[in-house]
PDB file of N, CA and C in Angstrom:
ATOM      1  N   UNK A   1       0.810  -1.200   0.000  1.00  0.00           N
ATOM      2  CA  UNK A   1       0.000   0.000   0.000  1.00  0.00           C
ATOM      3  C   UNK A   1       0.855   1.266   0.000  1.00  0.00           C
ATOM      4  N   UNK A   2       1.949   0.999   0.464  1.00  0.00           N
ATOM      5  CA  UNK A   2       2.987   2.171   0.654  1.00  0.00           C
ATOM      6  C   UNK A   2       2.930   2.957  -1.131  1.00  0.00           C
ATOM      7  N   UNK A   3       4.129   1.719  -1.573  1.00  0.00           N
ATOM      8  CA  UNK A   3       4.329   1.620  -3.090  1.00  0.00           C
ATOM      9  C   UNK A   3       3.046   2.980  -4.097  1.00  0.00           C
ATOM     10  N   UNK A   4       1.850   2.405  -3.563  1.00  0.00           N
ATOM     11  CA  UNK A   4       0.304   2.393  -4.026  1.00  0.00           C
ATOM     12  C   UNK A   4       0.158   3.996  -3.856  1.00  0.00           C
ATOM     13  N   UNK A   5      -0.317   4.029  -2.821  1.00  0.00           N
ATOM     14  CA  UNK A   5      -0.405   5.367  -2.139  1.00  0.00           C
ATOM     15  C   UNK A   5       0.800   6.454  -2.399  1.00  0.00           C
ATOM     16  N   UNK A   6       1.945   5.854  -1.997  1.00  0.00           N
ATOM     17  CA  UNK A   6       2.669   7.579  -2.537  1.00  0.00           C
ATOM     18  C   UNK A   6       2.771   7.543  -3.824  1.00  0.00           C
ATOM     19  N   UNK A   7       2.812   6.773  -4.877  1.00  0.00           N
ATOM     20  CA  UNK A   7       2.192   6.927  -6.082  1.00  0.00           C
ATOM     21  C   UNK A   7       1.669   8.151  -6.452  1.00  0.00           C
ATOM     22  N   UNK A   8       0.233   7.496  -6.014  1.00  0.00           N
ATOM     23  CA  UNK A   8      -0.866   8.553  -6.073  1.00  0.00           C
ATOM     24  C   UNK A   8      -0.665   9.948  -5.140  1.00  0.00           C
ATOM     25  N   UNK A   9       0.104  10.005  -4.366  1.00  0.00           N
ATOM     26  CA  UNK A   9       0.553  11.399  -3.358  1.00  0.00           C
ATOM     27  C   UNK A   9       1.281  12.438  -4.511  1.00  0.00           C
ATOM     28  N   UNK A  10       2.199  11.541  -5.253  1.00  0.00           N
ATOM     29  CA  UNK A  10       3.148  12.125  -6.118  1.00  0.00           C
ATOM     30  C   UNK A  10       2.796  12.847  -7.260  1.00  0.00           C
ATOM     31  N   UNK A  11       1.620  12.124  -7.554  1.00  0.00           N
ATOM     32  CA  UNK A  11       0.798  12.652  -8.830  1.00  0.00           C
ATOM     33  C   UNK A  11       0.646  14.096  -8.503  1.00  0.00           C
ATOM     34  N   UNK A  12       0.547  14.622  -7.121  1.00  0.00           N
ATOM     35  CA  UNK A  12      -0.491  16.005  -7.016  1.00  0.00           C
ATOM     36  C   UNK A  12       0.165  16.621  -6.219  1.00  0.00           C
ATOM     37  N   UNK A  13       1.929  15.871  -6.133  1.00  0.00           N
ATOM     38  CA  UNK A  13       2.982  16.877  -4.823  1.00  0.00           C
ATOM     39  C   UNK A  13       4.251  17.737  -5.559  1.00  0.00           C
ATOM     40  N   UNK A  14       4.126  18.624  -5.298  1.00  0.00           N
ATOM     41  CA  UNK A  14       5.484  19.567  -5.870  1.00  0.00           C
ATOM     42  C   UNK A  14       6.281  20.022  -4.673  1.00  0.00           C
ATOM     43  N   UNK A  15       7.428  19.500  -4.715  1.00  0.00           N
ATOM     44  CA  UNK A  15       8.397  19.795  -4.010  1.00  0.00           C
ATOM     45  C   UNK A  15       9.173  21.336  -3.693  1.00  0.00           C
ATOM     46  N   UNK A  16       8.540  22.331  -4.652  1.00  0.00           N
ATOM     47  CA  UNK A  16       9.268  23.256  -4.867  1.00  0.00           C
ATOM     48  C   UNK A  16       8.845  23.963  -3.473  1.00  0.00           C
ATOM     49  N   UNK A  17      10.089  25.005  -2.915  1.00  0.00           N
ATOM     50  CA  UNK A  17       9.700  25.676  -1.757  1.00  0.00           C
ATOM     51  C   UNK A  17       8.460  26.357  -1.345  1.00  0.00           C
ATOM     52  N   UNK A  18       8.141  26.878  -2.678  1.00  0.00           N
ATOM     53  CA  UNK A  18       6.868  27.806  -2.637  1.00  0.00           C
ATOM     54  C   UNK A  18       6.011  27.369  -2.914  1.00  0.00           C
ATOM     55  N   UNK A  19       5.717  26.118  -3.190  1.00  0.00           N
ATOM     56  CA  UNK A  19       4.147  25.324  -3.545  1.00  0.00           C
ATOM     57  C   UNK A  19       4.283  24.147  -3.020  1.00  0.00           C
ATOM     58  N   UNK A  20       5.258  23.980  -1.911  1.00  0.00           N
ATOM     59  CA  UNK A  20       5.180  22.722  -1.022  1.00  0.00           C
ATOM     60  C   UNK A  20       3.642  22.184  -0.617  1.00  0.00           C
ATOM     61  N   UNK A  21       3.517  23.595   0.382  1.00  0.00           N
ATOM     62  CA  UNK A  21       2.374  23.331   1.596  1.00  0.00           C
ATOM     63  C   UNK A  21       1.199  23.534   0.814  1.00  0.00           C
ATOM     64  N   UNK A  22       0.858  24.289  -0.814  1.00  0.00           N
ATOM     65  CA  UNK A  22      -0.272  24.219  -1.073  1.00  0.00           C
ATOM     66  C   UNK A  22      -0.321  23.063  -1.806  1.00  0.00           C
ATOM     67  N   UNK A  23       0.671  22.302  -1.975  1.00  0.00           N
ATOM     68  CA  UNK A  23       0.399  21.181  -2.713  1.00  0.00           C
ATOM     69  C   UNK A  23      -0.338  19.888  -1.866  1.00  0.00           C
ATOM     70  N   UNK A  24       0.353  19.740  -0.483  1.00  0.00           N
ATOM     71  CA  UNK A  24      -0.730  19.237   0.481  1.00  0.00           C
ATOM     72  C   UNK A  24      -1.704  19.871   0.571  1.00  0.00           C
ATOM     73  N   UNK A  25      -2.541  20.985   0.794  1.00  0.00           N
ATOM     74  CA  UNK A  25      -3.356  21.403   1.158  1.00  0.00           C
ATOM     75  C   UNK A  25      -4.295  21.072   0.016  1.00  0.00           C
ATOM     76  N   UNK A  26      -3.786  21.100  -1.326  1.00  0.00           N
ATOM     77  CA  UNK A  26      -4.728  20.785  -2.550  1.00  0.00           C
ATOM     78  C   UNK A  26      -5.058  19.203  -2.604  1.00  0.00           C
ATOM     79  N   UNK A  27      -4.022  18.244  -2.149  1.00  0.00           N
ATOM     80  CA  UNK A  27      -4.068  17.432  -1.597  1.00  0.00           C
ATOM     81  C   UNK A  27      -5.018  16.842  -0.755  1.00  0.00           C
ATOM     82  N   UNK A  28      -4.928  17.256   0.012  1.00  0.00           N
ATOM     83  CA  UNK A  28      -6.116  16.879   1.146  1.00  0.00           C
ATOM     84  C   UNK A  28      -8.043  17.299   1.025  1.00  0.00           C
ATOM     85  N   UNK A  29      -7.653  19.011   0.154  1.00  0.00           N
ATOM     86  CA  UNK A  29      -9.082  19.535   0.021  1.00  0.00           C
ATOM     87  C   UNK A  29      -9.785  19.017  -1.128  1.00  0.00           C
ATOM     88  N   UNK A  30      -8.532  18.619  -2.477  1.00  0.00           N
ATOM     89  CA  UNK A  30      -9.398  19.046  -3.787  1.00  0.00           C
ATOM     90  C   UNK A  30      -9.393  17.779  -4.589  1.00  0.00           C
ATOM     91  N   UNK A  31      -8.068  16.998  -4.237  1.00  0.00           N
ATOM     92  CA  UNK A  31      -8.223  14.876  -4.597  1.00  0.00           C
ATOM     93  C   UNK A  31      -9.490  14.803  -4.036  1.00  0.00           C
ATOM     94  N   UNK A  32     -10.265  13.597  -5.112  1.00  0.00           N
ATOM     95  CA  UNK A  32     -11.054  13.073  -4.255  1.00  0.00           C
ATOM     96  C   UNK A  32     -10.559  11.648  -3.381  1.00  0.00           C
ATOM     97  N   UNK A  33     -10.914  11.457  -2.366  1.00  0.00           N
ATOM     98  CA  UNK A  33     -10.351  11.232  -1.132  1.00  0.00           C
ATOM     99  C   UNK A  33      -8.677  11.418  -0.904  1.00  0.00           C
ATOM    100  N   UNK A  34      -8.322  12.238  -1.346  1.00  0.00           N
ATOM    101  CA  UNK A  34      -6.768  12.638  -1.115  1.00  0.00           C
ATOM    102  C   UNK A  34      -6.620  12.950   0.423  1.00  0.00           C
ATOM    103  N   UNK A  35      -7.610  13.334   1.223  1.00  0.00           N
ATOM    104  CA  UNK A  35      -7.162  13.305   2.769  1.00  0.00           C
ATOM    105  C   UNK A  35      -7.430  11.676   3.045  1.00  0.00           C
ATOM    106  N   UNK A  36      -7.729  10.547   2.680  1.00  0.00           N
ATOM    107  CA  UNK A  36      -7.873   9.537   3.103  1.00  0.00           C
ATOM    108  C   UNK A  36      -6.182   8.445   2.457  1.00  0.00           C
ATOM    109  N   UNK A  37      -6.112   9.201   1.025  1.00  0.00           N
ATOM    110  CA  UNK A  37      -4.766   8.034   0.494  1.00  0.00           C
ATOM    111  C   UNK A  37      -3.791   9.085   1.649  1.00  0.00           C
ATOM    112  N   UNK A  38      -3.878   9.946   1.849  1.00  0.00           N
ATOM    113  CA  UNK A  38      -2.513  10.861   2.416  1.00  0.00           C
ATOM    114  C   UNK A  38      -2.040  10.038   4.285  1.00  0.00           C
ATOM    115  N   UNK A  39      -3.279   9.616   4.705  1.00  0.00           N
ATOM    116  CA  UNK A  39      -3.589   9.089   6.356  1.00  0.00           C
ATOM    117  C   UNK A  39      -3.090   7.757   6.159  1.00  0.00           C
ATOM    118  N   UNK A  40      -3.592   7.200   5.251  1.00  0.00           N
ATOM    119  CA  UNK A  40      -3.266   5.313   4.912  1.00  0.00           C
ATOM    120  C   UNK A  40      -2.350   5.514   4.474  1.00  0.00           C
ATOM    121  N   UNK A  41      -1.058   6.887   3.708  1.00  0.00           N
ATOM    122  CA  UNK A  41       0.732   6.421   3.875  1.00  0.00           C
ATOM    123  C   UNK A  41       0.744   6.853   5.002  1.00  0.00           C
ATOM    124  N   UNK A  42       0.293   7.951   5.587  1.00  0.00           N
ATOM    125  CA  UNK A  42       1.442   7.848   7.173  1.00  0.00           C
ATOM    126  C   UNK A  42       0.851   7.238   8.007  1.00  0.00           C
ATOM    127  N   UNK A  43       0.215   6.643   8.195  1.00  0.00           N
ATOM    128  CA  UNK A  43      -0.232   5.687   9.229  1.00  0.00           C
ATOM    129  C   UNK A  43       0.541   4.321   8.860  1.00  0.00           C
ATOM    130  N   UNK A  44       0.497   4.037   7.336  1.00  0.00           N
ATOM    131  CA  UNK A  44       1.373   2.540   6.679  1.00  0.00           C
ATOM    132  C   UNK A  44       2.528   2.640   7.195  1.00  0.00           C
ATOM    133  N   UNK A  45       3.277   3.697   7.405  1.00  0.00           N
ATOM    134  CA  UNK A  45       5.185   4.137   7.256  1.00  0.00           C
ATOM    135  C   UNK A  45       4.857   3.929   8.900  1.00  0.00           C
ATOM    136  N   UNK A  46       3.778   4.368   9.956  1.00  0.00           N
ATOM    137  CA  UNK A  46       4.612   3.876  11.414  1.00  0.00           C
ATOM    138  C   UNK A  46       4.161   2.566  11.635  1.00  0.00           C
ATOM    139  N   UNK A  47       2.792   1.997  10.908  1.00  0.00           N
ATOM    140  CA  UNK A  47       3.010   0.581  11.497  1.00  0.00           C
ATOM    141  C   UNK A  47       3.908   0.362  10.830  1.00  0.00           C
ATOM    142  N   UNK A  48       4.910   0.057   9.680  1.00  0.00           N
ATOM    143  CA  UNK A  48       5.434  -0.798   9.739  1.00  0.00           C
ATOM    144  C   UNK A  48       6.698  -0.895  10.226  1.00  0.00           C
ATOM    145  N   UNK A  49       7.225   0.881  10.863  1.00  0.00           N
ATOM    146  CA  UNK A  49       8.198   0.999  11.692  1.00  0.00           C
ATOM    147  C   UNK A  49       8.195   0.151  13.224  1.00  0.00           C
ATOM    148  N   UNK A  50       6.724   0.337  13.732  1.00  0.00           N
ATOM    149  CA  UNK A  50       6.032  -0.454  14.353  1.00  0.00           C
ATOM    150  C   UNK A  50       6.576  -2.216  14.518  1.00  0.00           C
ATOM    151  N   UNK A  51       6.000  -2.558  13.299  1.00  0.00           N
ATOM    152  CA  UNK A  51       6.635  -4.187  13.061  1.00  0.00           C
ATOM    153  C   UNK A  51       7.896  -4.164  13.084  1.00  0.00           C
ATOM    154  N   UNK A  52       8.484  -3.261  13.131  1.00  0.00           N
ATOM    155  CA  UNK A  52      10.143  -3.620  12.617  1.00  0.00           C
ATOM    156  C   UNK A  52      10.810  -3.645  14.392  1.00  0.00           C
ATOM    157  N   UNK A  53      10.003  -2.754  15.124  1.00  0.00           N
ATOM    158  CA  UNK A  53      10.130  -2.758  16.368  1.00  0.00           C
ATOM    159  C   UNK A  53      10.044  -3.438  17.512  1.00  0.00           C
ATOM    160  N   UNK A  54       8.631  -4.381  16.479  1.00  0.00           N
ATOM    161  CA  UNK A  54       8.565  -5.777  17.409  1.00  0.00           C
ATOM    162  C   UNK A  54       9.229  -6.621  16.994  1.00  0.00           C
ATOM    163  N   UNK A  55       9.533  -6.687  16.149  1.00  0.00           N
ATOM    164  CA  UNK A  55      10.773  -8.092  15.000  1.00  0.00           C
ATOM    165  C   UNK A  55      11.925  -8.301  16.158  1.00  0.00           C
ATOM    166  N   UNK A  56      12.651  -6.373  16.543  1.00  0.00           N
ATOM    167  CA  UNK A  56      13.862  -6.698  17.029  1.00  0.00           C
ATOM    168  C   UNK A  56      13.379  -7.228  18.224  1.00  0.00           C
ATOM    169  N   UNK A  57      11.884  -6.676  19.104  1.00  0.00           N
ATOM    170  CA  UNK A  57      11.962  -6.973  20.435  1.00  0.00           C
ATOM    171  C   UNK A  57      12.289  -8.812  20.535  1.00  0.00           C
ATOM    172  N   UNK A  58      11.208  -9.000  19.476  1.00  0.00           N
ATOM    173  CA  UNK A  58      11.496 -10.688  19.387  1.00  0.00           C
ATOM    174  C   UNK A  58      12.774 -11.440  19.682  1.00  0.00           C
ATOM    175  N   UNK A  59      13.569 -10.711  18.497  1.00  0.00           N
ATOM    176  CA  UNK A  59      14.982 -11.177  18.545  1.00  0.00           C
ATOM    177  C   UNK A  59      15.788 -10.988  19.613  1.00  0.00           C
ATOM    178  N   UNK A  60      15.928  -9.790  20.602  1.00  0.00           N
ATOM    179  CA  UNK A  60      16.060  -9.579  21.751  1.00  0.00           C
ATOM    180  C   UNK A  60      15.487 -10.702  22.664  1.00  0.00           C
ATOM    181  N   UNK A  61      14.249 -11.007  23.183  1.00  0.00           N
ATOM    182  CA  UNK A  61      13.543 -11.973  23.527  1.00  0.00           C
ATOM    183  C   UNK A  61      14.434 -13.083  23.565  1.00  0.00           C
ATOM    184  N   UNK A  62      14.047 -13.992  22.169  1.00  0.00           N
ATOM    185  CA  UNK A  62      14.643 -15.032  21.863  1.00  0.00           C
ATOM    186  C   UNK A  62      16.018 -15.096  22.063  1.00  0.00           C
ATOM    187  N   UNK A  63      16.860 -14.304  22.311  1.00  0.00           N
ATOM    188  CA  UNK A  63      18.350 -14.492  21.849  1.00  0.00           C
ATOM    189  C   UNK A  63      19.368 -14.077  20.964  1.00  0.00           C
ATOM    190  N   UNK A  64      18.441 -13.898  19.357  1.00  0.00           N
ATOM    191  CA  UNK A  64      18.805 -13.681  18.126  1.00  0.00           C
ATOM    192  C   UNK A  64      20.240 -13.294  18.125  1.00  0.00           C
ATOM    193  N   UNK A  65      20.582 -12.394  18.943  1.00  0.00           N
ATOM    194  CA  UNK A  65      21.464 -11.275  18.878  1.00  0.00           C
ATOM    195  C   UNK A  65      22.660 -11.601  18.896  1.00  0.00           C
ATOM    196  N   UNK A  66      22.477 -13.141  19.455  1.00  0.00           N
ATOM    197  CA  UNK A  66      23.610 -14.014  19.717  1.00  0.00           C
ATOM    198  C   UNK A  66      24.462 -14.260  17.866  1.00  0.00           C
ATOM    199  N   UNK A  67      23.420 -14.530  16.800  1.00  0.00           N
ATOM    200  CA  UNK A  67      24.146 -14.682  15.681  1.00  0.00           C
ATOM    201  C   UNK A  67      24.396 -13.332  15.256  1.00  0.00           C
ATOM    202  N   UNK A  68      25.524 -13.248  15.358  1.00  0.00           N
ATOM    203  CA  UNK A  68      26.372 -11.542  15.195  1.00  0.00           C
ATOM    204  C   UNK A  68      26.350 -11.760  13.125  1.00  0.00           C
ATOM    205  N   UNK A  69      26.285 -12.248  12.481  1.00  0.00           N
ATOM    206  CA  UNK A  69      26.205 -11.880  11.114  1.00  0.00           C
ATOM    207  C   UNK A  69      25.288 -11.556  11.162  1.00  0.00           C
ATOM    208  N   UNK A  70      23.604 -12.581  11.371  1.00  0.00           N
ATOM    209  CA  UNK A  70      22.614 -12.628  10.500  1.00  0.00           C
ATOM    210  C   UNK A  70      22.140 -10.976  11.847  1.00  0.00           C
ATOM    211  N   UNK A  71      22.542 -10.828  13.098  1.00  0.00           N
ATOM    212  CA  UNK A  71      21.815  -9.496  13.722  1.00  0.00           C
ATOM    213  C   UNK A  71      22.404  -8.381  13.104  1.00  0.00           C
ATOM    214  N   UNK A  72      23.760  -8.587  12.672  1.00  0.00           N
ATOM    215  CA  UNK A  72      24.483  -7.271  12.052  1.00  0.00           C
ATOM    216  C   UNK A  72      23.595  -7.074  10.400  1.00  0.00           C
ATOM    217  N   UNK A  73      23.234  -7.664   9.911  1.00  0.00           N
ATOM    218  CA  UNK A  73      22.657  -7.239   8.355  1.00  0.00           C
ATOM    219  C   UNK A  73      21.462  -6.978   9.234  1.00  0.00           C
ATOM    220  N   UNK A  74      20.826  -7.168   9.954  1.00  0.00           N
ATOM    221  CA  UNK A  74      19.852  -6.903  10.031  1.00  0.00           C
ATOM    222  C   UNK A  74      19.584  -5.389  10.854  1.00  0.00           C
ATOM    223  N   UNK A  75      21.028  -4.783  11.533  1.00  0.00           N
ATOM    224  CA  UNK A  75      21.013  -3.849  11.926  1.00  0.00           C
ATOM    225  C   UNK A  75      20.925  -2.516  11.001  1.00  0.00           C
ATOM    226  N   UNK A  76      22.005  -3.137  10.051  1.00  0.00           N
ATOM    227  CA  UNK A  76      22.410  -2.773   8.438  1.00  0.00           C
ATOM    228  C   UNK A  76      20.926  -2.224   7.862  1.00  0.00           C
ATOM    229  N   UNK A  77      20.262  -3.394   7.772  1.00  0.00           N
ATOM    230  CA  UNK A  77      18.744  -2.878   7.166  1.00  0.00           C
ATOM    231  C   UNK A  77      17.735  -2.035   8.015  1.00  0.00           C
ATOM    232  N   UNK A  78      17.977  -1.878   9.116  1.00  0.00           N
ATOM    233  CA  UNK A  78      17.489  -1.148  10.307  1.00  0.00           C
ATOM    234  C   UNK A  78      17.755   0.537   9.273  1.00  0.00           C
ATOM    235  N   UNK A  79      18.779   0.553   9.624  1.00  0.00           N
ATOM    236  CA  UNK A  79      19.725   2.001   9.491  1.00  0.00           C
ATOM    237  C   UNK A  79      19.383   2.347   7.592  1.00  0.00           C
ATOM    238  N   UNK A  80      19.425   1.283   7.075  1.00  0.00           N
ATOM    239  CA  UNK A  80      19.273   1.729   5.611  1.00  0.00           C
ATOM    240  C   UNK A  80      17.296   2.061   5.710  1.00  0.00           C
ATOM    241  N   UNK A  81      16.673   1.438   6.372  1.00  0.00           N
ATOM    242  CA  UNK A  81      15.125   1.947   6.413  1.00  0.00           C
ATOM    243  C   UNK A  81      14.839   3.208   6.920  1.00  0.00           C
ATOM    244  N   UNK A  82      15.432   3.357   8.235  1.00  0.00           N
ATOM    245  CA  UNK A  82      15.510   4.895   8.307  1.00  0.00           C
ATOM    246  C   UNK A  82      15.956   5.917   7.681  1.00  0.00           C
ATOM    247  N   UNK A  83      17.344   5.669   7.219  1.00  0.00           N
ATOM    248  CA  UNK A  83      17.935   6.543   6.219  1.00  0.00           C
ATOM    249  C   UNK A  83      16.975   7.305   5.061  1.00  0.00           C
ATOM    250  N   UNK A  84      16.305   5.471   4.278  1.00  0.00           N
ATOM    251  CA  UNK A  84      15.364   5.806   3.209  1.00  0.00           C
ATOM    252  C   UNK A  84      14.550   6.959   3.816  1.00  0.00           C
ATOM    253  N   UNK A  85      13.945   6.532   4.754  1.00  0.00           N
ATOM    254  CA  UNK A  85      12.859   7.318   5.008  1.00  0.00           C
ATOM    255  C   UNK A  85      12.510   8.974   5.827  1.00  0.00           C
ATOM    256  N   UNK A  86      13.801   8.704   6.274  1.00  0.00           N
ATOM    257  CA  UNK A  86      14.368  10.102   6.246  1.00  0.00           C
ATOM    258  C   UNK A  86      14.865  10.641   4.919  1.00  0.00           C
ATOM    259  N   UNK A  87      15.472  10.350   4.430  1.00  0.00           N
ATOM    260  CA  UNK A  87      15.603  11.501   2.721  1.00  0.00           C
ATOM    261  C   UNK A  87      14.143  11.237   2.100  1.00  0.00           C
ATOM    262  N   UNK A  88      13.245  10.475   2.262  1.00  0.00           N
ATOM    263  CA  UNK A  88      11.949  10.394   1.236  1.00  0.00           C
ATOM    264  C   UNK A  88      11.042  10.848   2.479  1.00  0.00           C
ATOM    265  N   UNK A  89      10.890  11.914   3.766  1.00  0.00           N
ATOM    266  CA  UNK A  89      10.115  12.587   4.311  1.00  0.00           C
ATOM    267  C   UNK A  89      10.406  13.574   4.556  1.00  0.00           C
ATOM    268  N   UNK A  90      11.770  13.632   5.193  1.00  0.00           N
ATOM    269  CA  UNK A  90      12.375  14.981   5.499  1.00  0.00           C
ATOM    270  C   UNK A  90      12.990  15.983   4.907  1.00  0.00           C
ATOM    271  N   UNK A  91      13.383  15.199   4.279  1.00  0.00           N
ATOM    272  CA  UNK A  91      14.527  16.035   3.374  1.00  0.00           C
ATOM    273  C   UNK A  91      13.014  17.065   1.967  1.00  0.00           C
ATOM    274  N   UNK A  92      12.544  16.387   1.325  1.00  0.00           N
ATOM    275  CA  UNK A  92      12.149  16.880   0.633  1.00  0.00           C
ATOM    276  C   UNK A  92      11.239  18.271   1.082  1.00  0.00           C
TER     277      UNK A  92
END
């Protein structure tokens, strides 16, 4: 749904300084249901930060942490998800 949805966000978002915020605002008022695809990505992006949160608690839990390769790539992909998602929220 992520994929799906900012798709469709992108269609109707301009990045430029000066038509950032009316581009959400056109967004939300003038899509039809554009305040509903805009809630189902950011609500999608924390559950699944969410899941990623319980994954590690698991692995914590269980032990996991003990296999130092397979916890290190997986820290690896930790840090590369945030990264993504910091340059594809913040930055722009």
């Amino acid at each position: 749904t992520q994929i799906l949805t900012g798709l469709f966000l992108a269609m109707h978002y301009t990045s430029d300084i000066a038509t950032a915020f009316s581009s959400v605002a056109h967004i939300c008022r003038d899509v039809n249901y554009g305040w509903l695809i805009r809630n189902i990505h950011a609500n999608g992006a924390s559950f699944f930060f969410i899941c990623i949160y319980f994954h590690i608690g698991r692995g914590l839990y269980y032990g996991s942490y003990l296999y130092k390769e397979t916890w290190n790539i997986g820290v690896v992909l930790l840090l590369l998800v945030m990264m993504t998602a910091f340059v594809g929220y913040v930055l722009p």
